[in-house]
PDB file of N, CA and C in Angstrom:
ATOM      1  N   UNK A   1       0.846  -1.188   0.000  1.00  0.00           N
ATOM      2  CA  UNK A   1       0.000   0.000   0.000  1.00  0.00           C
ATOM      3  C   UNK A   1       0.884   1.241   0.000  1.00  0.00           C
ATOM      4  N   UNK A   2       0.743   2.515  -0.444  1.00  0.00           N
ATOM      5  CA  UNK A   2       0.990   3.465  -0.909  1.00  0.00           C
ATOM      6  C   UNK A   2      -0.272   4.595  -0.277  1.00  0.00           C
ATOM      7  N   UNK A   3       0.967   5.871   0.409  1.00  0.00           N
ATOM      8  CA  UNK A   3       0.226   6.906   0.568  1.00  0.00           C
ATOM      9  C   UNK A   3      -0.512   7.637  -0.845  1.00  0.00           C
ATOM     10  N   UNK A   4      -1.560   8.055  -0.469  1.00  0.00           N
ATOM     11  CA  UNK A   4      -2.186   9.207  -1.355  1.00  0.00           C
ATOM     12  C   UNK A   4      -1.999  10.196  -1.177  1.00  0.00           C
ATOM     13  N   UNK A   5      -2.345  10.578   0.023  1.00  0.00           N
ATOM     14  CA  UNK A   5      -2.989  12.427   0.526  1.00  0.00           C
ATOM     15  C   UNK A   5      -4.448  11.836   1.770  1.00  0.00           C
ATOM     16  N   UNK A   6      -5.014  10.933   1.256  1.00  0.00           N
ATOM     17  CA  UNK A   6      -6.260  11.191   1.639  1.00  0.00           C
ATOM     18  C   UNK A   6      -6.546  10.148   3.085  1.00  0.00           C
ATOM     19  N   UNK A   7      -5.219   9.597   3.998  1.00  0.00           N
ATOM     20  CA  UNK A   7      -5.364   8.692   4.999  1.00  0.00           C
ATOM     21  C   UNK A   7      -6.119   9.903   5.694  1.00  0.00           C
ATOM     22  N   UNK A   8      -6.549   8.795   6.857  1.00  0.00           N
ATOM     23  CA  UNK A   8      -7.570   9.056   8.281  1.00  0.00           C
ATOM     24  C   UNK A   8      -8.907   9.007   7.844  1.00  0.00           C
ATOM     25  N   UNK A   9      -9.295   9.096   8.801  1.00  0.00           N
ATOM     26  CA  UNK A   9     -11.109   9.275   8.902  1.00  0.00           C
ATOM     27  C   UNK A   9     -11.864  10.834   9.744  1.00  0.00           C
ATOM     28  N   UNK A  10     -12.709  11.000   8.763  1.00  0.00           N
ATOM     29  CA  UNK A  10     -13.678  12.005   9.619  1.00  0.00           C
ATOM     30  C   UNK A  10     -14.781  11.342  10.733  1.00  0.00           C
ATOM     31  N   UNK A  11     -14.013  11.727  12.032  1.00  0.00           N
ATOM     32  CA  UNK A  11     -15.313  10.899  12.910  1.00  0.00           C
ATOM     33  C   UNK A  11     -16.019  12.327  13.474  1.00  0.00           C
ATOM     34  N   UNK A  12     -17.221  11.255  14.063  1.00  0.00           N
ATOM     35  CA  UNK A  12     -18.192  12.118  14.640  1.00  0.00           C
ATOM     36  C   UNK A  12     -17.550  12.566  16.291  1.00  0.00           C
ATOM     37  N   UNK A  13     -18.000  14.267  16.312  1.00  0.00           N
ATOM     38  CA  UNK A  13     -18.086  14.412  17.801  1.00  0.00           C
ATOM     39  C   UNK A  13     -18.285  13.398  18.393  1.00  0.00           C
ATOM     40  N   UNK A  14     -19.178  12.288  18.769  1.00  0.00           N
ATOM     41  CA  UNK A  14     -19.413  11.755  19.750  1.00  0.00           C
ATOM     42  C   UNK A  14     -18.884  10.589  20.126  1.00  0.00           C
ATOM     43  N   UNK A  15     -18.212  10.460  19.061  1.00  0.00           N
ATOM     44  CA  UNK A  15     -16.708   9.197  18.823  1.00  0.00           C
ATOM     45  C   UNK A  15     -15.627   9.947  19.654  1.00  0.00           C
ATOM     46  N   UNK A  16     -15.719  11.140  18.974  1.00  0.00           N
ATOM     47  CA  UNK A  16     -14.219  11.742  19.426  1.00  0.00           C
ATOM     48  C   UNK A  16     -14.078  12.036  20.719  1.00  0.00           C
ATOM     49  N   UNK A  17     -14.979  12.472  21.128  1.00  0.00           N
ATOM     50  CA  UNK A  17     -14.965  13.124  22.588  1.00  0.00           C
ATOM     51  C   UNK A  17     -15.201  11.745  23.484  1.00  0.00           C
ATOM     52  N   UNK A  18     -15.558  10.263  23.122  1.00  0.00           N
ATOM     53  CA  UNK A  18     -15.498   9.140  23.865  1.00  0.00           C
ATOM     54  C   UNK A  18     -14.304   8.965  24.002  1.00  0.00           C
ATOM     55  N   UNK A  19     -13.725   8.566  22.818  1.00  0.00           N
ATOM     56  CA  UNK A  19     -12.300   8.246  22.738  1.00  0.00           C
ATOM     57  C   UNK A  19     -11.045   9.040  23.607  1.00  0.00           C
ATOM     58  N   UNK A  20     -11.566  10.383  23.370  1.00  0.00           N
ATOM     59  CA  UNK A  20     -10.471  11.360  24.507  1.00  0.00           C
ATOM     60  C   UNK A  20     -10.745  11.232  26.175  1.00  0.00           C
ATOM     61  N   UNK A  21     -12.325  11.016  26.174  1.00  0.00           N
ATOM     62  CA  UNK A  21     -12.548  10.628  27.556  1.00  0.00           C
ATOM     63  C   UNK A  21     -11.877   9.772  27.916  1.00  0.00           C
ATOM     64  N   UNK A  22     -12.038   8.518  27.288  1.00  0.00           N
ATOM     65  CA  UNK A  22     -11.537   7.164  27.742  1.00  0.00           C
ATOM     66  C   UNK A  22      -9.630   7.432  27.849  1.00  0.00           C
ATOM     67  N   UNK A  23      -8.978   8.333  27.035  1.00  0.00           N
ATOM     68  CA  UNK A  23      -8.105   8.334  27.350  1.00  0.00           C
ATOM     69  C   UNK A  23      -7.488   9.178  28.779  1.00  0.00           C
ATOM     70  N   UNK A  24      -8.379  10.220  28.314  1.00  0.00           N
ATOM     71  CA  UNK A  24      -7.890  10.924  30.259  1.00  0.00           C
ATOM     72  C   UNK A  24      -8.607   9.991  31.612  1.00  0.00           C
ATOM     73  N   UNK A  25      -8.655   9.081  31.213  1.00  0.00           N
ATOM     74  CA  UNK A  25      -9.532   8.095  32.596  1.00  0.00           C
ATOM     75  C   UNK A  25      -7.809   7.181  32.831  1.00  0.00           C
ATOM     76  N   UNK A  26      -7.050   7.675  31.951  1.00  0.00           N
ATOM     77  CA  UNK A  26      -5.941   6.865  32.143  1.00  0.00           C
ATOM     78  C   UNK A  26      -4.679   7.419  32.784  1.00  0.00           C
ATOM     79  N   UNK A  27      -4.920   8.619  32.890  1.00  0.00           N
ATOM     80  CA  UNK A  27      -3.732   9.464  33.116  1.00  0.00           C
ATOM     81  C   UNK A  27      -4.393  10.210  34.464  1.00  0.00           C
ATOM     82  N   UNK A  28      -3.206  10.705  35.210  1.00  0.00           N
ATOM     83  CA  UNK A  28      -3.316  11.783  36.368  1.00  0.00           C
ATOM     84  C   UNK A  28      -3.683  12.554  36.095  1.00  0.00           C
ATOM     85  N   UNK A  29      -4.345  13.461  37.138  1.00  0.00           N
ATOM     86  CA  UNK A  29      -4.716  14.876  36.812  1.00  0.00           C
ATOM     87  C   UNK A  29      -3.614  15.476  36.697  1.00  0.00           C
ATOM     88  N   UNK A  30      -3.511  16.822  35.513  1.00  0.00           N
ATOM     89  CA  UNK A  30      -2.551  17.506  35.685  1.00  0.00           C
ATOM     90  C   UNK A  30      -1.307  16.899  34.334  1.00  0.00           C
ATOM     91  N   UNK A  31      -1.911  15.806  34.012  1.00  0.00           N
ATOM     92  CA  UNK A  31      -1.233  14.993  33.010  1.00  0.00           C
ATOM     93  C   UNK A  31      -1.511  15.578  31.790  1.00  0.00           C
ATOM     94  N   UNK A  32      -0.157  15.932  30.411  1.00  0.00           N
ATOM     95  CA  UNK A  32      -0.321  16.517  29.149  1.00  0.00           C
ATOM     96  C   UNK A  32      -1.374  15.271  28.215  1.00  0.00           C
ATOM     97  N   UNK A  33      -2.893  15.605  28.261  1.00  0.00           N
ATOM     98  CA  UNK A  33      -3.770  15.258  27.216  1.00  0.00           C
ATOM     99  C   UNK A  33      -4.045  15.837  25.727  1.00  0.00           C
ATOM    100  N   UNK A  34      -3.579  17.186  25.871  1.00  0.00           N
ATOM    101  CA  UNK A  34      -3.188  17.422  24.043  1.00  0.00           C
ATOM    102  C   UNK A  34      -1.765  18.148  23.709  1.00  0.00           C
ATOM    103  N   UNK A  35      -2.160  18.005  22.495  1.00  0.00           N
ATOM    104  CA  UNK A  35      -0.520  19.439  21.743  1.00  0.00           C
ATOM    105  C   UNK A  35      -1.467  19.808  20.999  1.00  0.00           C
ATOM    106  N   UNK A  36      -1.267  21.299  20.625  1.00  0.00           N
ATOM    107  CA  UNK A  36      -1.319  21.676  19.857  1.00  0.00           C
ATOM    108  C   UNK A  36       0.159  22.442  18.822  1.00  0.00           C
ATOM    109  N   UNK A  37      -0.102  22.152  17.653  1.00  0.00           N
ATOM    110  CA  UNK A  37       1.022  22.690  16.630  1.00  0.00           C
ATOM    111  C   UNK A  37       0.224  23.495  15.691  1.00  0.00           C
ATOM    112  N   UNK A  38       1.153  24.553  15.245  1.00  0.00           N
ATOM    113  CA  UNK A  38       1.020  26.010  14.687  1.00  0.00           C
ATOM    114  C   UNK A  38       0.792  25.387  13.562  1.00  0.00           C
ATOM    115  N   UNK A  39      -0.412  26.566  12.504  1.00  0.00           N
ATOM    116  CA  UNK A  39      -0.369  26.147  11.114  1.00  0.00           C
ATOM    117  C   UNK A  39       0.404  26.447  10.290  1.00  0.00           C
ATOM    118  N   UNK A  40       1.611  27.270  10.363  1.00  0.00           N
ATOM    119  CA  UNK A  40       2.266  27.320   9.597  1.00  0.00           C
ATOM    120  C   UNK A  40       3.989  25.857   9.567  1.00  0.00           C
ATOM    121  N   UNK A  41       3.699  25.424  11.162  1.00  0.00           N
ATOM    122  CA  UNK A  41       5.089  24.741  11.021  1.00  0.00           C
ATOM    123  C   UNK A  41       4.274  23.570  10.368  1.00  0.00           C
ATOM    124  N   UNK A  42       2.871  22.784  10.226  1.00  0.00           N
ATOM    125  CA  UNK A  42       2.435  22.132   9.584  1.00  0.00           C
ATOM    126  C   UNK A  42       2.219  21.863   8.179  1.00  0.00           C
ATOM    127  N   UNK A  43       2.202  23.265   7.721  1.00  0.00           N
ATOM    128  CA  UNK A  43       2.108  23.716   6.213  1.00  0.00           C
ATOM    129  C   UNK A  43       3.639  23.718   5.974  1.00  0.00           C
ATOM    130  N   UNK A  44       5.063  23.992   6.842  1.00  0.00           N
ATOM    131  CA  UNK A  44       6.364  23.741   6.157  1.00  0.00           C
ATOM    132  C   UNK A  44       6.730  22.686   5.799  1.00  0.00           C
ATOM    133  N   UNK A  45       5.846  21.181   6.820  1.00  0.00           N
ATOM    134  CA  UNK A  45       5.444  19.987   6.676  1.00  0.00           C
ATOM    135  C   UNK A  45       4.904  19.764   5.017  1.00  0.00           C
ATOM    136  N   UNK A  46       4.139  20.066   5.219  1.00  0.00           N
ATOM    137  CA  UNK A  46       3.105  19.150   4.076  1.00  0.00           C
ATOM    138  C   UNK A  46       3.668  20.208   2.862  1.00  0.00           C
ATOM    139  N   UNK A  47       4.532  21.361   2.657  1.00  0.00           N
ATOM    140  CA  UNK A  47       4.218  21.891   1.426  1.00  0.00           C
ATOM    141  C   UNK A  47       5.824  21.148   1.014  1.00  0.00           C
ATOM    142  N   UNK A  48       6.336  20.615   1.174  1.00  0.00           N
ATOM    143  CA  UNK A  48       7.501  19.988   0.773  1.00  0.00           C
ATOM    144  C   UNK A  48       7.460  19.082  -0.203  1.00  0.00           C
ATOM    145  N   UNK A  49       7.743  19.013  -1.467  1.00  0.00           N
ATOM    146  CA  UNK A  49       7.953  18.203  -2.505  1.00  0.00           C
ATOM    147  C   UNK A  49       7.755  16.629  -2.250  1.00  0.00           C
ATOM    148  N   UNK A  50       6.631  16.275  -2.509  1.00  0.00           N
ATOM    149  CA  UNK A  50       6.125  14.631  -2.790  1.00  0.00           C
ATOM    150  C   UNK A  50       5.762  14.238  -1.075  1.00  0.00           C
ATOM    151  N   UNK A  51       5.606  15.307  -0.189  1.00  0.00           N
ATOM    152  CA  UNK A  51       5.185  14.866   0.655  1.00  0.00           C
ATOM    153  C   UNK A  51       3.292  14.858   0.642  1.00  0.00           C
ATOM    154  N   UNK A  52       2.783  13.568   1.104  1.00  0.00           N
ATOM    155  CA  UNK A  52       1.387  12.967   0.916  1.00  0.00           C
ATOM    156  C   UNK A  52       0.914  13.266   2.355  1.00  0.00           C
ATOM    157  N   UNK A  53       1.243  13.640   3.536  1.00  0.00           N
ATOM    158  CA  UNK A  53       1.322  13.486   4.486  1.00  0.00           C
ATOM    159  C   UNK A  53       1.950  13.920   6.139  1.00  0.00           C
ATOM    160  N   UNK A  54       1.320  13.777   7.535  1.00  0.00           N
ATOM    161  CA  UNK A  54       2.838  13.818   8.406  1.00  0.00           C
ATOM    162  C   UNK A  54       2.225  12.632   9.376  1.00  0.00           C
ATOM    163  N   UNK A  55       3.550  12.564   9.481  1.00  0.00           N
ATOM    164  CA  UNK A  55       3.018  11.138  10.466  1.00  0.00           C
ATOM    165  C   UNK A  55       3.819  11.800  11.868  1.00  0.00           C
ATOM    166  N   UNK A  56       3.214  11.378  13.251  1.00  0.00           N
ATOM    167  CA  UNK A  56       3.601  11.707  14.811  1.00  0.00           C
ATOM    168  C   UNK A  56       3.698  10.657  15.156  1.00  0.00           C
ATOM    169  N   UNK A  57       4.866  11.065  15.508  1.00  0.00           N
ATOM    170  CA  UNK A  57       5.604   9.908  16.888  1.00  0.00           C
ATOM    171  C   UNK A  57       5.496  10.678  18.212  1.00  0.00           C
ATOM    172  N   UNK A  58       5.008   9.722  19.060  1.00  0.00           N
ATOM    173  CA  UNK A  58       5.295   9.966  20.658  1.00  0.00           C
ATOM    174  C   UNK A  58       6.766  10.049  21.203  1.00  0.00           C
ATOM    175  N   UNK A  59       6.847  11.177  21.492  1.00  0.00           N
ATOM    176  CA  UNK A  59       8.169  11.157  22.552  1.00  0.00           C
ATOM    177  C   UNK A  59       7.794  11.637  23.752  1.00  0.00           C
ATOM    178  N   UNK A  60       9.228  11.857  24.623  1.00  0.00           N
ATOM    179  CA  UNK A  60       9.330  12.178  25.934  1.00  0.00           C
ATOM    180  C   UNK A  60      10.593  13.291  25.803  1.00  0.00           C
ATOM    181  N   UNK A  61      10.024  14.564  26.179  1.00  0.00           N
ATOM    182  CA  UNK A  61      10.960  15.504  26.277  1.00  0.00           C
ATOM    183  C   UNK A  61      11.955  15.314  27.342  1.00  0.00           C
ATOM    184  N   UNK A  62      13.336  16.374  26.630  1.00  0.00           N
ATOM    185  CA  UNK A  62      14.496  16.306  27.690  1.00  0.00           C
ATOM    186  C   UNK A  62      13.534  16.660  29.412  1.00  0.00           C
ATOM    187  N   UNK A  63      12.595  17.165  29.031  1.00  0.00           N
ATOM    188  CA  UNK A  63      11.645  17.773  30.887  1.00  0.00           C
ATOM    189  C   UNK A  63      11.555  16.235  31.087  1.00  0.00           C
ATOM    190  N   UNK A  64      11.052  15.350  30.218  1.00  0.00           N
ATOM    191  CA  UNK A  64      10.313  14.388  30.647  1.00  0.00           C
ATOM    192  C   UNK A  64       8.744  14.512  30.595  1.00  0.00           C
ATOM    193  N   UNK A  65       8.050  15.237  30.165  1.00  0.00           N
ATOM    194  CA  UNK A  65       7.199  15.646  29.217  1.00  0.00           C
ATOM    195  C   UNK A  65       6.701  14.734  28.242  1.00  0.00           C
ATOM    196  N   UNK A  66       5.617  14.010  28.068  1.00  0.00           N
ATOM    197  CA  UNK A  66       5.119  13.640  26.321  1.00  0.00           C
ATOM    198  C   UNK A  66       4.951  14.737  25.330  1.00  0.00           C
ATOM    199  N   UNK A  67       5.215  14.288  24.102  1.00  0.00           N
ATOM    200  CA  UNK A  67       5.879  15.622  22.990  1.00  0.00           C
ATOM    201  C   UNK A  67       5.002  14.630  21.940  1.00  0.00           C
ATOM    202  N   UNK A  68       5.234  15.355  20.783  1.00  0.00           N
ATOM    203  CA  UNK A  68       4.976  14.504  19.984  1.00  0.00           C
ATOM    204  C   UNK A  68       6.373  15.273  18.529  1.00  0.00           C
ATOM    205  N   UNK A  69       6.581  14.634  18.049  1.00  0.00           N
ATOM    206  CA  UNK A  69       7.532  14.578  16.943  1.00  0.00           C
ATOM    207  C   UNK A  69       6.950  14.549  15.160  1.00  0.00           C
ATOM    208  N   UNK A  70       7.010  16.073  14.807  1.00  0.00           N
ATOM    209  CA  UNK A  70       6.100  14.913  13.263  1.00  0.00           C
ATOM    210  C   UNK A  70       6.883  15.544  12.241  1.00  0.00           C
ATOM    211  N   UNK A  71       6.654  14.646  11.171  1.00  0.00           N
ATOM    212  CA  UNK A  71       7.800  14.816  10.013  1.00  0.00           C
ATOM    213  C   UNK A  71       6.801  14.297   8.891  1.00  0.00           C
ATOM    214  N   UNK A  72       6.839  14.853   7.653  1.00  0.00           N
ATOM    215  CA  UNK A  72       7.020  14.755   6.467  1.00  0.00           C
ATOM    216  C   UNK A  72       6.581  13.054   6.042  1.00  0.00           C
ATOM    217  N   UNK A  73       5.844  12.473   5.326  1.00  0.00           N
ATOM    218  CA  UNK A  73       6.067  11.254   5.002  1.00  0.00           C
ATOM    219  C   UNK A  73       5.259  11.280   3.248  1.00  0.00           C
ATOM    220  N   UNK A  74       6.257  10.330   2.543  1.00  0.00           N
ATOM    221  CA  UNK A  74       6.270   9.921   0.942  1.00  0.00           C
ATOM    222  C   UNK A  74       5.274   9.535   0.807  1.00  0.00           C
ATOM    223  N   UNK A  75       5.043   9.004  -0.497  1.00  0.00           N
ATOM    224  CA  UNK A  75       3.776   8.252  -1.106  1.00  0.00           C
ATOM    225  C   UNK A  75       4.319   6.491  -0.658  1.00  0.00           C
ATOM    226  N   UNK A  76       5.049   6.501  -0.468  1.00  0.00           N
ATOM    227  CA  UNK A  76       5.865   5.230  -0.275  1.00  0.00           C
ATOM    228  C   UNK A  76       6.269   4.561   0.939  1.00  0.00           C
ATOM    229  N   UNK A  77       5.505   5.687   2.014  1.00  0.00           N
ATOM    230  CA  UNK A  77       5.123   5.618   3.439  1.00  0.00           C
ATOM    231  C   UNK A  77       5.872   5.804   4.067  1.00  0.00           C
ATOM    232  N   UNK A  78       7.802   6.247   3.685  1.00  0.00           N
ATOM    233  CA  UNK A  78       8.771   6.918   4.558  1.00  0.00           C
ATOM    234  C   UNK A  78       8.715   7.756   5.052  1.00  0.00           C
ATOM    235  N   UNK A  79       9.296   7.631   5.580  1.00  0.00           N
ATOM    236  CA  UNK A  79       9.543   9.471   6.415  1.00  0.00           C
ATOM    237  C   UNK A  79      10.539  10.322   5.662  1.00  0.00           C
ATOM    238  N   UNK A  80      10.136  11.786   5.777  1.00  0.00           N
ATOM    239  CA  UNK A  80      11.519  12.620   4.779  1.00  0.00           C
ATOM    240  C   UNK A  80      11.931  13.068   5.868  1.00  0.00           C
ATOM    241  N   UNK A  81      12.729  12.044   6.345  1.00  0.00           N
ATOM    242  CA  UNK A  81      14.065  12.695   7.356  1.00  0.00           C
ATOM    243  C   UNK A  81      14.758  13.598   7.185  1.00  0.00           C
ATOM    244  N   UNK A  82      14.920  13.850   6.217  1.00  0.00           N
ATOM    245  CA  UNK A  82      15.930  14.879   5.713  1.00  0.00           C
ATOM    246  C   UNK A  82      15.375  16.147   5.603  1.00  0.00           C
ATOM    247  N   UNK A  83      13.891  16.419   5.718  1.00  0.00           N
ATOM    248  CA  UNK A  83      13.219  17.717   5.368  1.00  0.00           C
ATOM    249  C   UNK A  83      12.927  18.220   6.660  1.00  0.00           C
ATOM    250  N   UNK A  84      11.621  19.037   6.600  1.00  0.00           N
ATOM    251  CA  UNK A  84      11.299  19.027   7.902  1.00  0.00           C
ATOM    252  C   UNK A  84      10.682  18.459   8.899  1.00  0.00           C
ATOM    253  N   UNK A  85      11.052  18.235  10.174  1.00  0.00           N
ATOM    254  CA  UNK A  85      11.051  18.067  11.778  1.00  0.00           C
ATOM    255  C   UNK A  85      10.768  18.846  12.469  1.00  0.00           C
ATOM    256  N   UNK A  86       8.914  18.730  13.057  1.00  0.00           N
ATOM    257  CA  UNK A  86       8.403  19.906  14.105  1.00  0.00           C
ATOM    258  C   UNK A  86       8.297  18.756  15.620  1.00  0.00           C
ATOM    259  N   UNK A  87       8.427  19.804  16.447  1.00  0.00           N
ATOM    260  CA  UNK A  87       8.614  19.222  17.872  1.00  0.00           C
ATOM    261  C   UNK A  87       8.255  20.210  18.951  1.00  0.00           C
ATOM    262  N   UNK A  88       8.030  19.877  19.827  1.00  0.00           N
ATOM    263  CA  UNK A  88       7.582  21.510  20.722  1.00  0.00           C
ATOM    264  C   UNK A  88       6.369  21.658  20.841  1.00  0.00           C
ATOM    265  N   UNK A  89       5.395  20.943  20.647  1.00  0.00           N
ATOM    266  CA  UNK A  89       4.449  21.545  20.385  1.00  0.00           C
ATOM    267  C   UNK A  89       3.259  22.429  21.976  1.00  0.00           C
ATOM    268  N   UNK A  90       2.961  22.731  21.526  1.00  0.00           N
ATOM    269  CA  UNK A  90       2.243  23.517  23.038  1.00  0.00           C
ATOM    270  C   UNK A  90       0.819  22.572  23.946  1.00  0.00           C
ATOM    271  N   UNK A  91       1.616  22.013  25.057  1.00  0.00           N
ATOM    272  CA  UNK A  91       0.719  21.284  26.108  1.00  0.00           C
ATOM    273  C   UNK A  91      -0.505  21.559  26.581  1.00  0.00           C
ATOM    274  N   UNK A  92      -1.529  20.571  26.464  1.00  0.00           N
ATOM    275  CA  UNK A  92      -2.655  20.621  27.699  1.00  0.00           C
ATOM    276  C   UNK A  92      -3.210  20.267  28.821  1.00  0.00           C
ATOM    277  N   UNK A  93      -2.871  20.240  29.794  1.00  0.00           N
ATOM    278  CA  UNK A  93      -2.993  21.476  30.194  1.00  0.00           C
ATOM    279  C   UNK A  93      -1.910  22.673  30.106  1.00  0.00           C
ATOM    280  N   UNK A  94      -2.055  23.726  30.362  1.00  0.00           N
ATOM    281  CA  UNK A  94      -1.529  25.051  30.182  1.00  0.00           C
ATOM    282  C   UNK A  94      -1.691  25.836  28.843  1.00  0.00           C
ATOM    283  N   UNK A  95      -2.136  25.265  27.668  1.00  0.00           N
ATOM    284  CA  UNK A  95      -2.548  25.978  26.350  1.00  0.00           C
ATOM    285  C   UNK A  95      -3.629  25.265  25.820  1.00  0.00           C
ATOM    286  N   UNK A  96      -4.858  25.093  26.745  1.00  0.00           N
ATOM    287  CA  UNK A  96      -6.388  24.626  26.087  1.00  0.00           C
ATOM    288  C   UNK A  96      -7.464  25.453  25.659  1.00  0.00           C
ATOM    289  N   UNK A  97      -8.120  24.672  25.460  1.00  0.00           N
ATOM    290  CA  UNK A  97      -9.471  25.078  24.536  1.00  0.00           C
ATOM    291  C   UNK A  97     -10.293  25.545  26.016  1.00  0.00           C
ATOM    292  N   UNK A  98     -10.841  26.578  25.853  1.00  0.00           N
ATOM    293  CA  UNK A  98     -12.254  26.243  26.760  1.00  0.00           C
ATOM    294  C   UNK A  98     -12.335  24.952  26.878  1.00  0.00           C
ATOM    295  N   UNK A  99     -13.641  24.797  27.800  1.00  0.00           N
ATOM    296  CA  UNK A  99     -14.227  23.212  28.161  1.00  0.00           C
ATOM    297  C   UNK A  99     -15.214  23.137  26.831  1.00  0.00           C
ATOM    298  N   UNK A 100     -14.673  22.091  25.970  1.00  0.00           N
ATOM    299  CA  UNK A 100     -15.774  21.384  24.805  1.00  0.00           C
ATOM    300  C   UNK A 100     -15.925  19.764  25.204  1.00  0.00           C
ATOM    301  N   UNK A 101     -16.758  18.897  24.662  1.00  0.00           N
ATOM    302  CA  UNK A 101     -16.626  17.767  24.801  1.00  0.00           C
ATOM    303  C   UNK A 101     -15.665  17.039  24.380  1.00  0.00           C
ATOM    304  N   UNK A 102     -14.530  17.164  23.690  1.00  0.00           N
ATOM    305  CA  UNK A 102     -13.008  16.724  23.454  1.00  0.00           C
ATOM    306  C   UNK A 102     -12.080  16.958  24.686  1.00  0.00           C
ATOM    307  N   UNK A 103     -12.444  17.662  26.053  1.00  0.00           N
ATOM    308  CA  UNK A 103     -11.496  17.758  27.001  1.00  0.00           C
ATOM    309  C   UNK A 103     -12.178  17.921  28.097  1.00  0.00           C
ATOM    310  N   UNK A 104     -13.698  17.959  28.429  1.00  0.00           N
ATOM    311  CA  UNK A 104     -14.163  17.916  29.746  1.00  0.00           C
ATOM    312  C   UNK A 104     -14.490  16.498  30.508  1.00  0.00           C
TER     313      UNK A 104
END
């Protein structure tokens, strides 16, 4: 199989906001449940030559922190290591949404 452009699925609110529930039932309070990343370091991502895609990896920052890592990926399902690499992205708690059903 071969990337297109067009992986993932559109789910419904009421999928999504289960699924995030069920995941903060797993973690401490006070524990990082989202990132958010800027649209432009996403767009330096995806506007890169033959990239279909970005794929995220879970890390653990030098803090010790969960991060997430995302890079660039081919029609051919690699990663363009060589292009760009966003990291950093901004934690939740401390940079959330109001209360919606994705985080209450």
């Amino acid at each position: 199989m071969s990337f297109n452009g067009n992986e993932g699925a559109v789910v419904s609110l009421t999928d999504a906001s289960r699924w995030t529930a069920n995941y903060r039932k797993t973690i401490y309070e006070g524990d990082i449940f989202a990132l958010f990343a800027g649209r432009e370091k996403l767009l330096q991502i995806l506007n890169q030559e033959d990239c279909m895609g970005i794929r995220f990896y879970f890390g653990i920052g030098d803090d010790g922190k969960p991060n997430l890592v995302a890079v660039g990926a081919d029609a051919n399902e690699n990663d363009m290591e060589q292009g760009v690499i966003v990291e950093n992205f901004f934690p939740c708690p401390y940079h959330c949404s109001t209360a919606n059903p994705l985080n209450k």
